[in-house]
Protein backbone atom coordinates (compact mmCIF):
# COMPACT_ATOMS: atom_id res chain seq x y z
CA UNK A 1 56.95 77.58 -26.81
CA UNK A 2 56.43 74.70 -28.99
CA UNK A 3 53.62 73.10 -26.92
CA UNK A 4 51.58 76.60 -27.26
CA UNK A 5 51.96 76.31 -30.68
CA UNK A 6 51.26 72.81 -31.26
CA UNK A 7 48.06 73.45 -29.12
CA UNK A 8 47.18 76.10 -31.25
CA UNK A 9 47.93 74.10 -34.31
CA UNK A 10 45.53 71.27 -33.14
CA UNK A 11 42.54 73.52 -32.00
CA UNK A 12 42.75 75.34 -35.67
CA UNK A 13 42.39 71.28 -36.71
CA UNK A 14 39.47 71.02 -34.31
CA UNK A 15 37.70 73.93 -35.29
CA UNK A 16 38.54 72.61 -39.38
CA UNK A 17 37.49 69.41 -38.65
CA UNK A 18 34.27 70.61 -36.59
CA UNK A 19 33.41 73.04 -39.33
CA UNK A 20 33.88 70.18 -41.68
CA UNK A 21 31.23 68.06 -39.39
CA UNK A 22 29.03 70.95 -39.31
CA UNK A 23 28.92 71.52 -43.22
CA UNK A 24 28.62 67.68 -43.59
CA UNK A 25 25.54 67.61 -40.76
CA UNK A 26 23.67 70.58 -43.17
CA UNK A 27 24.33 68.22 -46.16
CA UNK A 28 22.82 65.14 -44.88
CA UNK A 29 19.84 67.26 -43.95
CA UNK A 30 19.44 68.72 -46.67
CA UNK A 31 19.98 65.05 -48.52
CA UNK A 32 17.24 63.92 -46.08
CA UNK A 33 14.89 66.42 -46.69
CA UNK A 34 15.22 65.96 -50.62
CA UNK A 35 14.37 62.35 -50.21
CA UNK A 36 11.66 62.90 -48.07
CA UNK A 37 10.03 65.49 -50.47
CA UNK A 38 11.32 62.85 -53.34
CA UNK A 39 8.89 60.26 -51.33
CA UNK A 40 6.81 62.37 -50.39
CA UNK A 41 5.98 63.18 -54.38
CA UNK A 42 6.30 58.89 -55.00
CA UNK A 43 3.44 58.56 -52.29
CA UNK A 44 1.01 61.29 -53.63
CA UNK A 45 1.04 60.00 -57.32
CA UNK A 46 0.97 56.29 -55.85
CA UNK A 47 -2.58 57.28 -54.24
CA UNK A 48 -3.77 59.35 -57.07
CA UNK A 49 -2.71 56.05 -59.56
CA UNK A 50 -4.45 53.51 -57.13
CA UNK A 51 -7.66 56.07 -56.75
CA UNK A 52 -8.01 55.81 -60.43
CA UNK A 53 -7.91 51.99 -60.91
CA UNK A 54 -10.41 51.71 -58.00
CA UNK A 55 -12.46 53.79 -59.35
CA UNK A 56 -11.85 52.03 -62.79
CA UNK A 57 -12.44 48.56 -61.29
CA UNK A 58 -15.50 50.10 -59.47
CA UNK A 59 -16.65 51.79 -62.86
CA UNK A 60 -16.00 47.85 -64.49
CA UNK A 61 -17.70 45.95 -61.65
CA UNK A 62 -20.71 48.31 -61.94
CA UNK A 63 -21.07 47.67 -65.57
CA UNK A 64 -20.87 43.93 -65.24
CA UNK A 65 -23.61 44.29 -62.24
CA UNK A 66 -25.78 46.23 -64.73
CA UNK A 67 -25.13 43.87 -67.67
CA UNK A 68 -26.11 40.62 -65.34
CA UNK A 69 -29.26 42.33 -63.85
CA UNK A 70 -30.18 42.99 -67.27
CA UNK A 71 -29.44 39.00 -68.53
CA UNK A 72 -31.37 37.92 -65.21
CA UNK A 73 -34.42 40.43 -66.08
CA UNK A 74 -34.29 39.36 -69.90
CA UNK A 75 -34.02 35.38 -68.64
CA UNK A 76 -37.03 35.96 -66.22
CA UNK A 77 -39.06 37.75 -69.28
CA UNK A 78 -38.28 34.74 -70.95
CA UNK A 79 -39.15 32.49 -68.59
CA UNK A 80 -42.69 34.62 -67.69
CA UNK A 81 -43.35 34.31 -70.98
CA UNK A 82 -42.69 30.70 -71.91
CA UNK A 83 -45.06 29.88 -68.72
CA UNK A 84 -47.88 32.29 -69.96
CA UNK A 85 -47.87 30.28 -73.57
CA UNK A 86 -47.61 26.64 -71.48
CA UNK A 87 -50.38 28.25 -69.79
CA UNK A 88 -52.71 29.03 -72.99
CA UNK A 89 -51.65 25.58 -74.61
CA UNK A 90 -52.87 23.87 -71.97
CA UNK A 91 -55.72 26.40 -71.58
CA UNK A 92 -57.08 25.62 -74.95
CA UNK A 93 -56.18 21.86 -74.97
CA UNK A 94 -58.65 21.94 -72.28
CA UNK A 95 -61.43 23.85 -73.83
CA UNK A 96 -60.99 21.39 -77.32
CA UNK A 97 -61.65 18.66 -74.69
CA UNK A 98 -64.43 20.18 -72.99
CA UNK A 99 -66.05 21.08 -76.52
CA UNK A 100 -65.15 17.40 -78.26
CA UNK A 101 -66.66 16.27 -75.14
CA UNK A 102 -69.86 18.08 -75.89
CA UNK A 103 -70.10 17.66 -79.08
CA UNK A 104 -70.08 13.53 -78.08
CA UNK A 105 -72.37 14.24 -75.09
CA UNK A 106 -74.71 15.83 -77.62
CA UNK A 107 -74.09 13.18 -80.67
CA UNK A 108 -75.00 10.66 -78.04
CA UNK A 109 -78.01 12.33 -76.96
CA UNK A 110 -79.50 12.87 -80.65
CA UNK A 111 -78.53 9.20 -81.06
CA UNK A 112 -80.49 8.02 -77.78
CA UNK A 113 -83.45 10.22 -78.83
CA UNK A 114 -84.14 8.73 -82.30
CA UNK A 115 -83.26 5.26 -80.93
CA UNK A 116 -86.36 6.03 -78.17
């Protein structure tokens, strides 16, 4: 009669002990799933926080796009405008020559006439 009850002793250990493995099994799930929605949450605001500094480097490299298009369109300006005043120097260094030149064609002419 002892074996009877020593088998009955050990399957009330079993079913402890299995009920013990069972409650153990629902908290490690349950652990799991809490870390998973823990990452879960880590990972959303980890996109969200690298959206907004792309957009803020995007926002930045746009701005220093504008500000060099609007150097090289002041430079060129510049430049157009430094060749347009070469242009009308030597424009009207030209037109003093042509008119001293003249002026010497016509001296010379007078001269030649009251020589003849």
């Amino acid at each position: 009669q002892a074996e009877p009850e020593a088998l009955m002793e050990e399957v009330e250990l079993l079913r402890e002990s299995n009920a013990m493995v069972g409650r153990l099994q629902q908290k490690t799930l349950a652990d799991l799933e809490a870390t998973k929605a823990k990452a879960d949450e880590e990972i959303a605001l980890l996109k969200q926080n690298t959206l907004k500094e792309l957009e803020s480097t995007k926002a930045q490299a746009e701005r220093r796009v504008e500000t060099v298009r609007q150097a090289a369109a002041s430079d060129l300006s510049a430049a157009r405008a430094e060749a347009r005043s070469q242009v009308d120097s030597v424009k009207t260094r030209a037109e003093a020559e042509v008119r001293a030149t003249r002026e010497r064609a016509a001296a010379a002419a007078l001269n030649a006439r009251s020589l003849a």
